[in-house]
Protein backbone atom coordinates (compact mmCIF):
# COMPACT_ATOMS: atom_id res chain seq x y z
CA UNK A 1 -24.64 9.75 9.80
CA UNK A 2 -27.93 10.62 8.15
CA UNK A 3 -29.57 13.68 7.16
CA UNK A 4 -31.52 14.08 10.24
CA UNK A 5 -28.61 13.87 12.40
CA UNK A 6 -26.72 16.21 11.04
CA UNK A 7 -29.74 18.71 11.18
CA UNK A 8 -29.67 18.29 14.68
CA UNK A 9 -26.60 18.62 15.86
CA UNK A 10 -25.88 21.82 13.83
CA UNK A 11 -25.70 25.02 15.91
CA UNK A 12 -27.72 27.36 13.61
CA UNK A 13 -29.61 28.77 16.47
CA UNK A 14 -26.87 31.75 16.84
CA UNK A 15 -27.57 32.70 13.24
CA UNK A 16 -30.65 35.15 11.73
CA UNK A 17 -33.13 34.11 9.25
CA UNK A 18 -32.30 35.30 5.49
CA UNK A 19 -34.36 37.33 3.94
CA UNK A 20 -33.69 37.39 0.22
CA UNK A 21 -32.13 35.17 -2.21
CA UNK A 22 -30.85 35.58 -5.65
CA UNK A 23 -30.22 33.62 -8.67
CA UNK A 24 -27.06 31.79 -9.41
CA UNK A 25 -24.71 32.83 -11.74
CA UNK A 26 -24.30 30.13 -14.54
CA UNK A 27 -20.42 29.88 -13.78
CA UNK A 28 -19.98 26.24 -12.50
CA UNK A 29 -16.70 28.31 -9.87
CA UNK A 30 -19.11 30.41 -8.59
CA UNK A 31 -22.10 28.41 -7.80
CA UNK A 32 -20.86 27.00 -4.56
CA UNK A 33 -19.45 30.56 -3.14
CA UNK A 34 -22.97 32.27 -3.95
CA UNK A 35 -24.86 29.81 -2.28
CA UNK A 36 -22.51 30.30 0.42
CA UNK A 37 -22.58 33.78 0.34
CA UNK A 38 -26.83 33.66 0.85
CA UNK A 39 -25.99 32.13 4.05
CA UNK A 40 -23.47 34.50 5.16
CA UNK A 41 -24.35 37.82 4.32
CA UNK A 42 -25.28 40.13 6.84
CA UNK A 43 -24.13 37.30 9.41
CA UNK A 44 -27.49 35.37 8.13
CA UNK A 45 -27.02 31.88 7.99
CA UNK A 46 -30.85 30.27 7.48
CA UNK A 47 -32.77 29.58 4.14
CA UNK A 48 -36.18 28.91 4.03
CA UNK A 49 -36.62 24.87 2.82
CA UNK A 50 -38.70 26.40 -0.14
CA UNK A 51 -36.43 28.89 -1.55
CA UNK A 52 -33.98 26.14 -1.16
CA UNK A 53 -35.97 23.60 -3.01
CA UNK A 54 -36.52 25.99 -6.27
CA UNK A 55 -32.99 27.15 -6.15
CA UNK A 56 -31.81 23.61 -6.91
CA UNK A 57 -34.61 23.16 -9.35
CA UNK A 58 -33.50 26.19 -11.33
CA UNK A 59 -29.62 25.28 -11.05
CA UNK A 60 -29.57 21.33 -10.12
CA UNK A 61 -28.36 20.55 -14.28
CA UNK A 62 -25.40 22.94 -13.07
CA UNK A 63 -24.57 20.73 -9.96
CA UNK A 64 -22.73 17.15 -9.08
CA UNK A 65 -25.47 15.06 -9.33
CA UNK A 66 -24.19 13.70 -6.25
CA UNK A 67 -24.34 16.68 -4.35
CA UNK A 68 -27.79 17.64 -5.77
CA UNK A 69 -29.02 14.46 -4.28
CA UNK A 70 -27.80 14.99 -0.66
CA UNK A 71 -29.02 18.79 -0.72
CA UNK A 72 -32.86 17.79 -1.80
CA UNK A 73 -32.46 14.76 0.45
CA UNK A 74 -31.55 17.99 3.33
CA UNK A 75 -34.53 19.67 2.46
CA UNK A 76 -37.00 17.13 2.25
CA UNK A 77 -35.81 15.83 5.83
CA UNK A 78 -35.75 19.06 7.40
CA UNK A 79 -39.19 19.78 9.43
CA UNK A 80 -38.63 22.82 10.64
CA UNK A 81 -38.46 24.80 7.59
CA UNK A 82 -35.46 26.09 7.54
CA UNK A 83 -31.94 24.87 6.76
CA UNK A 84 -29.17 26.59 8.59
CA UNK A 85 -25.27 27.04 6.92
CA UNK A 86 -23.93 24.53 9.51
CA UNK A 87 -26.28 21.59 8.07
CA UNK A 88 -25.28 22.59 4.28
CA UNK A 89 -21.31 22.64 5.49
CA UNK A 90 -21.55 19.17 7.11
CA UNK A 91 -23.51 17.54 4.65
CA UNK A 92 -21.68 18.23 1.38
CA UNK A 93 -18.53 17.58 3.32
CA UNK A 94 -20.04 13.89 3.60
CA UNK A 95 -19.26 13.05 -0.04
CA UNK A 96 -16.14 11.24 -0.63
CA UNK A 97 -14.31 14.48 -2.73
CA UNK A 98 -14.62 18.14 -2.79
CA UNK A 99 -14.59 20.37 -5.76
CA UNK A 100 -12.18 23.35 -6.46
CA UNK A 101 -15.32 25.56 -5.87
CA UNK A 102 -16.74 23.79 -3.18
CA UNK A 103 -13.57 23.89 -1.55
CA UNK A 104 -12.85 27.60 -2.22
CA UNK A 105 -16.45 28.00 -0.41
CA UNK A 106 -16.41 26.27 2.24
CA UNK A 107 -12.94 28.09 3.15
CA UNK A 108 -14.38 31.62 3.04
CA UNK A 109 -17.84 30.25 4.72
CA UNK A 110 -16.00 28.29 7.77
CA UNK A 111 -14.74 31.72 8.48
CA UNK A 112 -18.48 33.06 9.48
CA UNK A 113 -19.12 29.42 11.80
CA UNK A 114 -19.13 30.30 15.39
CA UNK A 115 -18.55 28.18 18.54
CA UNK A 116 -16.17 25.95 16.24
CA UNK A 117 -13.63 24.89 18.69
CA UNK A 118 -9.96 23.85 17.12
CA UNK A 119 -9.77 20.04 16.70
CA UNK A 120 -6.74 20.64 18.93
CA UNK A 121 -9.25 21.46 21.80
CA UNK A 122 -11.15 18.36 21.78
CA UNK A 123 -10.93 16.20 24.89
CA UNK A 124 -12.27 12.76 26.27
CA UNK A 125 -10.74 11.20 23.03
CA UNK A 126 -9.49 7.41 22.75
CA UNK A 127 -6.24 6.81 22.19
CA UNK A 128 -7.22 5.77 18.41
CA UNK A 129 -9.08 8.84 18.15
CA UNK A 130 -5.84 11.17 19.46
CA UNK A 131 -3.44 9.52 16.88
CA UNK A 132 -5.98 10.10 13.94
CA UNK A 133 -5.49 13.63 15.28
CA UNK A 134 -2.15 13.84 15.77
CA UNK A 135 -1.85 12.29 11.96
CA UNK A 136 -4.22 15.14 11.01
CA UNK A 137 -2.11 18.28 12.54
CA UNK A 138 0.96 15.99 10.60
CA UNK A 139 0.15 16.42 7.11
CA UNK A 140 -3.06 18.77 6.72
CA UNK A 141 -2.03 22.71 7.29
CA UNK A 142 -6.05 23.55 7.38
CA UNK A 143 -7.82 23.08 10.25
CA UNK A 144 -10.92 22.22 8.06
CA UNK A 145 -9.61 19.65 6.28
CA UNK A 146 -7.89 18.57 9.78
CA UNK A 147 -11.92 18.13 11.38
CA UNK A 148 -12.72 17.00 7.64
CA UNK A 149 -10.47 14.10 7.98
CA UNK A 150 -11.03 13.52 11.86
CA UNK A 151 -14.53 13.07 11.51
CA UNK A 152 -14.36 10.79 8.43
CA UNK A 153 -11.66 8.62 9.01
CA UNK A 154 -12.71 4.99 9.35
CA UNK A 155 -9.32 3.26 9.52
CA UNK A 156 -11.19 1.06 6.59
CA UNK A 157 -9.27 0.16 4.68
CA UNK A 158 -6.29 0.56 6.86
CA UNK A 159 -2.73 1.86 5.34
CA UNK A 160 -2.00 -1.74 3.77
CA UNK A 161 0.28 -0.83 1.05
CA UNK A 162 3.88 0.91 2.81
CA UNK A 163 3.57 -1.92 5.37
CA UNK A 164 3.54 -4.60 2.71
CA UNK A 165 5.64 -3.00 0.68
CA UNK A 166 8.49 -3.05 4.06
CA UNK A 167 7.33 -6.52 4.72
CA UNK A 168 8.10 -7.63 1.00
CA UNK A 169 11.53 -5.42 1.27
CA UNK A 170 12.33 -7.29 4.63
CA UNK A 171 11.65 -10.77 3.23
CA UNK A 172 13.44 -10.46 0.09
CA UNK A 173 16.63 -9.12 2.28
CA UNK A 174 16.25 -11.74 4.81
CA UNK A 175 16.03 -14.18 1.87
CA UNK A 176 19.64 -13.25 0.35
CA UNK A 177 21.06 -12.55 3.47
CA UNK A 178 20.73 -16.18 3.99
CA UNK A 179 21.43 -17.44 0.21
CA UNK A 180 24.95 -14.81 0.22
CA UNK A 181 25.79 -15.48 4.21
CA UNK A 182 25.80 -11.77 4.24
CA UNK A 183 23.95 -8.82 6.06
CA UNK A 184 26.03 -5.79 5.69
CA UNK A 185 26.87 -4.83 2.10
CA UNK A 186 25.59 -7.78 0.36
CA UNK A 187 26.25 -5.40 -2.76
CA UNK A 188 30.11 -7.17 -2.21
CA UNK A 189 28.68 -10.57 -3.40
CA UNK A 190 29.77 -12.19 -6.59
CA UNK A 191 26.11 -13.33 -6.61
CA UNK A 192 24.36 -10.18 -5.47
CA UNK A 193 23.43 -9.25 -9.23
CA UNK A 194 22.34 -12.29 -10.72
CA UNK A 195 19.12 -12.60 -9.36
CA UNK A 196 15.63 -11.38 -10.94
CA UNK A 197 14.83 -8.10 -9.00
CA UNK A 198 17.83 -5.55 -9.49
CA UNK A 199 18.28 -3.35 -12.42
CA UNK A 200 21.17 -4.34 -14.71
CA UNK A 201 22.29 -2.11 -17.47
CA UNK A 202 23.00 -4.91 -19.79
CA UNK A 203 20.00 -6.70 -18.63
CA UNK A 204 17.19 -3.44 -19.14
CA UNK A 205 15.45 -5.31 -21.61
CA UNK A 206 13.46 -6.84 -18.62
CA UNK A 207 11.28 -4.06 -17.85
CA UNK A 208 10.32 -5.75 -15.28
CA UNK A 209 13.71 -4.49 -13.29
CA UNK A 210 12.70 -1.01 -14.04
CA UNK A 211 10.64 -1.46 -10.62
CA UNK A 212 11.22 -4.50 -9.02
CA UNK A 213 14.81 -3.55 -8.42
CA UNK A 214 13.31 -1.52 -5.27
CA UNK A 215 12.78 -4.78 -3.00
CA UNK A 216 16.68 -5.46 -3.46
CA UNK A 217 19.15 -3.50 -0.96
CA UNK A 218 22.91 -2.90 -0.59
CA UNK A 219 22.88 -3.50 2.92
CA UNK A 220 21.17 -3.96 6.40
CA UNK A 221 22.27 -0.47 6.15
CA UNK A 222 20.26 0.69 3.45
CA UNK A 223 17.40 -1.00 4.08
CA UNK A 224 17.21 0.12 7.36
CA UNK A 225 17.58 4.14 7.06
CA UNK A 226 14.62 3.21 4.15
CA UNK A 227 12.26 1.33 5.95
CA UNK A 228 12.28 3.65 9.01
CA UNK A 229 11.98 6.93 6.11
CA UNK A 230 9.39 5.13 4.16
CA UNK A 231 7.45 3.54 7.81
CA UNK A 232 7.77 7.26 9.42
CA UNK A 233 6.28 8.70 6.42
CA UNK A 234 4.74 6.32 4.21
CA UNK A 235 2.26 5.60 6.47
CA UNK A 236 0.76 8.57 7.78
CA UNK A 237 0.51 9.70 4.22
CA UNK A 238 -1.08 6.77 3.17
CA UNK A 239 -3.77 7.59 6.38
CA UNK A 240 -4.37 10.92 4.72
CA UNK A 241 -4.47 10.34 1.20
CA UNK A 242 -4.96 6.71 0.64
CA UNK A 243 -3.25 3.81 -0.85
CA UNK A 244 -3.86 4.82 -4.41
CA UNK A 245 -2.43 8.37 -4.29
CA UNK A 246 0.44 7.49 -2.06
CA UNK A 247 1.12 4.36 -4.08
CA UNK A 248 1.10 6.84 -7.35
CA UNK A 249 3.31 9.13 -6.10
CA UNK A 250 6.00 6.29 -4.90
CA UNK A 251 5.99 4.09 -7.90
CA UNK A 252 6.70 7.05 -10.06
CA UNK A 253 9.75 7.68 -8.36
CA UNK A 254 10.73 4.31 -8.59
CA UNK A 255 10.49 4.30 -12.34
CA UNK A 256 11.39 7.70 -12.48
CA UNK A 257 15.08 6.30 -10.23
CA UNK A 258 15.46 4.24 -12.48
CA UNK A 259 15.81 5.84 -15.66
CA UNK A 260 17.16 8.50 -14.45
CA UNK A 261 20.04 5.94 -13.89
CA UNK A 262 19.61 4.41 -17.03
CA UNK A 263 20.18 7.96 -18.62
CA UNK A 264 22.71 9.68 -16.75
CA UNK A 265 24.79 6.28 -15.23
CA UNK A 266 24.55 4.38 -17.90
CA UNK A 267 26.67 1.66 -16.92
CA UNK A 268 26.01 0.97 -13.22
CA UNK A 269 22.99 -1.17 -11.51
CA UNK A 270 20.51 0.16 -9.15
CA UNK A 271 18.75 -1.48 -5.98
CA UNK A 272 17.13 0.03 -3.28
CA UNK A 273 13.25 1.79 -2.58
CA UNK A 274 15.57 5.40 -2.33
CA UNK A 275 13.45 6.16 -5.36
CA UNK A 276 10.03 5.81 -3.80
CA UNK A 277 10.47 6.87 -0.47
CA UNK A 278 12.67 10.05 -1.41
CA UNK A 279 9.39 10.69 -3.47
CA UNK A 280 7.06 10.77 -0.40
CA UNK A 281 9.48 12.52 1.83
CA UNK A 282 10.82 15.13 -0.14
CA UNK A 283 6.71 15.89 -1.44
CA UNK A 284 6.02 15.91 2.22
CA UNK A 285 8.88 18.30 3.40
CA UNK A 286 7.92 20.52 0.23
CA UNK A 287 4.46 20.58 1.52
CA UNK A 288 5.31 21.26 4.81
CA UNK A 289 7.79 24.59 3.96
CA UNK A 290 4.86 25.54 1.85
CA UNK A 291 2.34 25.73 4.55
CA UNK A 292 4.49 26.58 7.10
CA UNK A 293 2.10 28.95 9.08
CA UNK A 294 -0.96 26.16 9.04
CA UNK A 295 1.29 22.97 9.84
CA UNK A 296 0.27 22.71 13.73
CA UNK A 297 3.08 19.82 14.07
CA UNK A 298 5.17 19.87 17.12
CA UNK A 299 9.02 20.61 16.86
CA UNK A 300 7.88 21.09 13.03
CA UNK A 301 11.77 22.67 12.35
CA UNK A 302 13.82 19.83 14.31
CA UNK A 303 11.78 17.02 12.77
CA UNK A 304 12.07 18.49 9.61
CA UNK A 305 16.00 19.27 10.06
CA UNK A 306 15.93 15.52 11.37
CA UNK A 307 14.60 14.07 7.83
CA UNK A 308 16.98 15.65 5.93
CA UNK A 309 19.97 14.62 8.39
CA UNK A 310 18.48 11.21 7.86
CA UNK A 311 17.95 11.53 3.89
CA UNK A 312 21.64 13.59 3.53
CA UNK A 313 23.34 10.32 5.55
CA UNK A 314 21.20 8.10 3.25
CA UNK A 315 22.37 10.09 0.52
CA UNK A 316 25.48 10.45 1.33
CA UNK A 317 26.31 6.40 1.80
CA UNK A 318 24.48 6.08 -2.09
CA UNK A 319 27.77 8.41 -2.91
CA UNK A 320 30.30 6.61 -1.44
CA UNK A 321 29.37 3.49 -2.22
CA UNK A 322 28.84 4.44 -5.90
CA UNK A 323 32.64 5.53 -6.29
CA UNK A 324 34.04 3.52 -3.71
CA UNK A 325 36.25 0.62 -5.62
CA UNK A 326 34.26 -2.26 -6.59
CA UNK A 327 34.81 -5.79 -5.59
CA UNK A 328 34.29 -7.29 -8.76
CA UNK A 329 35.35 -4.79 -11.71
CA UNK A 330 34.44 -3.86 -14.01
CA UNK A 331 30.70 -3.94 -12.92
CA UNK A 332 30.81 -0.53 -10.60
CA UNK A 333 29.07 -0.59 -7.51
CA UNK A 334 24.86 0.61 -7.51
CA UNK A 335 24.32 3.90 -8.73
CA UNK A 336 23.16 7.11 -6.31
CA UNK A 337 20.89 8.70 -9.46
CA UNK A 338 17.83 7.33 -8.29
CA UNK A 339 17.34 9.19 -5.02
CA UNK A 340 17.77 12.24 -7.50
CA UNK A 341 14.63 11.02 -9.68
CA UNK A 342 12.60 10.13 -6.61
CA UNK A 343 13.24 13.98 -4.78
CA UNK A 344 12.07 15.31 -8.72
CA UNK A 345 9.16 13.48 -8.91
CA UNK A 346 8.29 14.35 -4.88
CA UNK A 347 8.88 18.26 -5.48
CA UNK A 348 6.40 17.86 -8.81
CA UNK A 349 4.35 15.38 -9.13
CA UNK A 350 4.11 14.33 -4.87
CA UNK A 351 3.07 18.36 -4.04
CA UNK A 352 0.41 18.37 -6.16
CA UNK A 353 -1.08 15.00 -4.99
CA UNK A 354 -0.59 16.00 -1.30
CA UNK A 355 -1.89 19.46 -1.73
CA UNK A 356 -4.93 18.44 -2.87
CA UNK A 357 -5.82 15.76 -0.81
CA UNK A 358 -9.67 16.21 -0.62
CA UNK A 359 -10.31 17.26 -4.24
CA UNK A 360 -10.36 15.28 -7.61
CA UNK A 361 -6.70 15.10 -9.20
CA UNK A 362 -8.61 15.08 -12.33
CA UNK A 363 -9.78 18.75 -12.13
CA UNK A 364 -6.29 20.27 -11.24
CA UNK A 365 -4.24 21.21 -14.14
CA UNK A 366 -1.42 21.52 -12.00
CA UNK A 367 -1.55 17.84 -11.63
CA UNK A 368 -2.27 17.08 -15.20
CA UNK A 369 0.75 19.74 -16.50
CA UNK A 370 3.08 17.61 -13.97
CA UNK A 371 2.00 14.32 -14.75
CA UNK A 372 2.12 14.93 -18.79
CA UNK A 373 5.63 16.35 -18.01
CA UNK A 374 6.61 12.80 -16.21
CA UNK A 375 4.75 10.88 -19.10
CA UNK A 376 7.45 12.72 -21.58
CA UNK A 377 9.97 11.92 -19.35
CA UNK A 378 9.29 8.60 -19.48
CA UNK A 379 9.24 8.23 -22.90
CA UNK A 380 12.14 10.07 -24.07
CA UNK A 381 14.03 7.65 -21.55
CA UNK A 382 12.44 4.98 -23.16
CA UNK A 383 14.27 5.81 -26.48
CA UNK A 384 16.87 6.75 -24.61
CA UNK A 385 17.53 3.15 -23.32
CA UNK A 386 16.69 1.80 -26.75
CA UNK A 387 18.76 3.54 -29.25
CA UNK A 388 21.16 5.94 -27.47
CA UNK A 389 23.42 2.85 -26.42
CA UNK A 390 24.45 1.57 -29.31
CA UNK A 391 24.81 5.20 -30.74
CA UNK A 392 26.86 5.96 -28.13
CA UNK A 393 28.47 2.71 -28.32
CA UNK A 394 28.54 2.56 -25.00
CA UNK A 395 30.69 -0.10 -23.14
CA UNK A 396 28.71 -1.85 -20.41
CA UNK A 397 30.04 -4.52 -17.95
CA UNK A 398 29.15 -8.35 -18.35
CA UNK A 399 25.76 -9.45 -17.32
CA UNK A 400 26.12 -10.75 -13.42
């Protein structure tokens, strides 16, 4: 969409002309909200293109450079004169992130707009259009963001990583199932332990079981209350937020399943994506009970009472299998910590990241304070796995 268009199909001819301008404040937070507020006041909502113009010239060194662009770009292709609020809304919305202040703005301006129907209210849609929408009312509890996302969403590129992640998870268990003649607790194989991906106490020297360990399951069982967890919420996330985010969020809580094993169960192994996808569904429910009044989501309260039926039972199994006796003592059965570390890392790190989905991560210090935490984590269990062994002279089984 250009800048043309989206002068012409604002609705700025319900709004008066303004009459007087001021200067901006030097405060980077409040340049956004007293631009806004010029449109606003006094229900005005039009500039003249000239006062425009000098207002960025005295205040453009104070803006995204990106932003400046697409505002002088507005006035320059506007050849009526005047720009009206509606134009300025839709136009910085068209850059790929929002600011904390230009998302603080934008809240308190969309509450002036007028004959903005709900997204909810739209009709004539295709059916790829309704399930973009029906994503939207799913994760985002403003109905800004919700039209935000609706009118931006490309499918390009589409949610690639949760479904290759399954498909990698469903190869790798079709693969042993074959190799062990085995589909339901393959965790009961003398051989189940011995190959590359799961995480071995005695064999943690290979980082590279730190993570890999979540392509591995116990069971058609596990996999299977997983992959639906991870496929049901995984990829709507991923819609929203992208791969990048998502793929953050679900990797820490891998690692983070890990060592929380590694510190607390010192001598059991650990398979299973529990980590990662109790990351992304416990950040989503979080989010959810946190915006409670803006999630639009139908049956909201028995589809959330539904996930954690599904992640108790998960759970639950993780438990019993854990202490249930093993078939080849003394290496105990996989340990249940890691669903733990994955619901910490969703209630911390995960909230942030999906609260914030159209803003930098970089400028919240939420995220940063959470993340450093995580970092420390890491690295005390780190140490942890490298010196508090043999201090504790801890007695591990025999390598598979």
């Amino acid at each position: 969409m250009d800048i043309v268009s989206v002068a012409a199909n604002a609705e700025g001819d319900e709004i008066e002309v303004l009459e007087s301008i001021d200067v901006l404040p030097v405060a980077p937070e409040d340049q956004w909200k007293s631009l806004f507020d010029k449109f606003d006041s006094e229900s005005s909502g039009f500039i003249s293109t000239e006062r425009f113009r000098d207002l960025l010239a005295a205040h453009g060194s104070e803006l995204d450079p990106h932003k400046l662009e697409v505002l002088l770009a507005l006035a320059d292709g506007n050849a009526d004169g005047k720009i009206c609020y509606q134009d300025f809304v839709n136009l910085v919305r068209m850059s790929n992130k929002r600011s904390n202040s230009f998302r603080r703005a934008i809240l308190q301006g969309g509450r002036q707009l007028k004959g903005a129907g709900a997204l909810g209210e739209e009709v004539g849609l295709g059916l790829s259009q309704r399930l973009v929408r029906h994503i939207a009312y799913e994760t985002l509890p403003r109905e800004i963001d919700r039209k935000w996302y609706f009118d931006s969403y490309t499918c390009c590129p589409p949610p690639w990583l949760i479904l290759a992640i399954t498909i990698a998870e469903v190869a790798v268990f079709m693969y042993y199932g074959l190799q062990l003649d085995r589909w339901v607790l393959q965790v009961s194989s003398p051989h189940f332990l011995r190959g590359p991906l799961p995480y071995h106490p005695q064999l943690r020297i290979q980082a590279w079981r730190y993570l890999s360990y979540a392509f591995m399951h116990a069971g058609i069982e596990h996999l299977g209350l997983n992959m639906a967890m991870q496929l049901l919420v995984g990829v709507p996330l991923e819609m929203v937020h992208g791969a990048l985010r998502i793929g953050l969020v679900y990797v820490c809580g891998v690692l983070a399943g890990s060592l929380a094993v590694s510190v607390t169960d010192m001598t059991a192994p650990v398979v299973g994506s529990s980590g990662g996808v109790y990351a992304l569904v416990s950040a989503h429910l979080a989010n959810v009970v946190m915006n409670w009044s803006g999630m639009k989501c139908q049956f909201k309260l028995f589809r959330m009472a539904m996930a954690l039926v599904c992640m108790s039972v998960e759970f639950g199994r993780a438990v019993w299998l854990r202490f249930y006796p093993p078939a080849f003592p003394p290496c105990p059965n996989p340990s249940f910590v890691a669903h733990l570390g994955g619901v910490m890392v969703g209630l911390t790190l995960g909230v942030v990241v999906l609260q914030n989905y159209e803003q930098r991560l970089q400028e919240q210090s939420l995220f940063w304070i959470f993340f450093s935490v995580y970092f420390l984590f890491v690295l005390c269990a780190v140490f942890w796995n490298v010196f508090a062994y043999s201090l504790l002279d801890v007695r591990l089984p025999p390598t598979p």
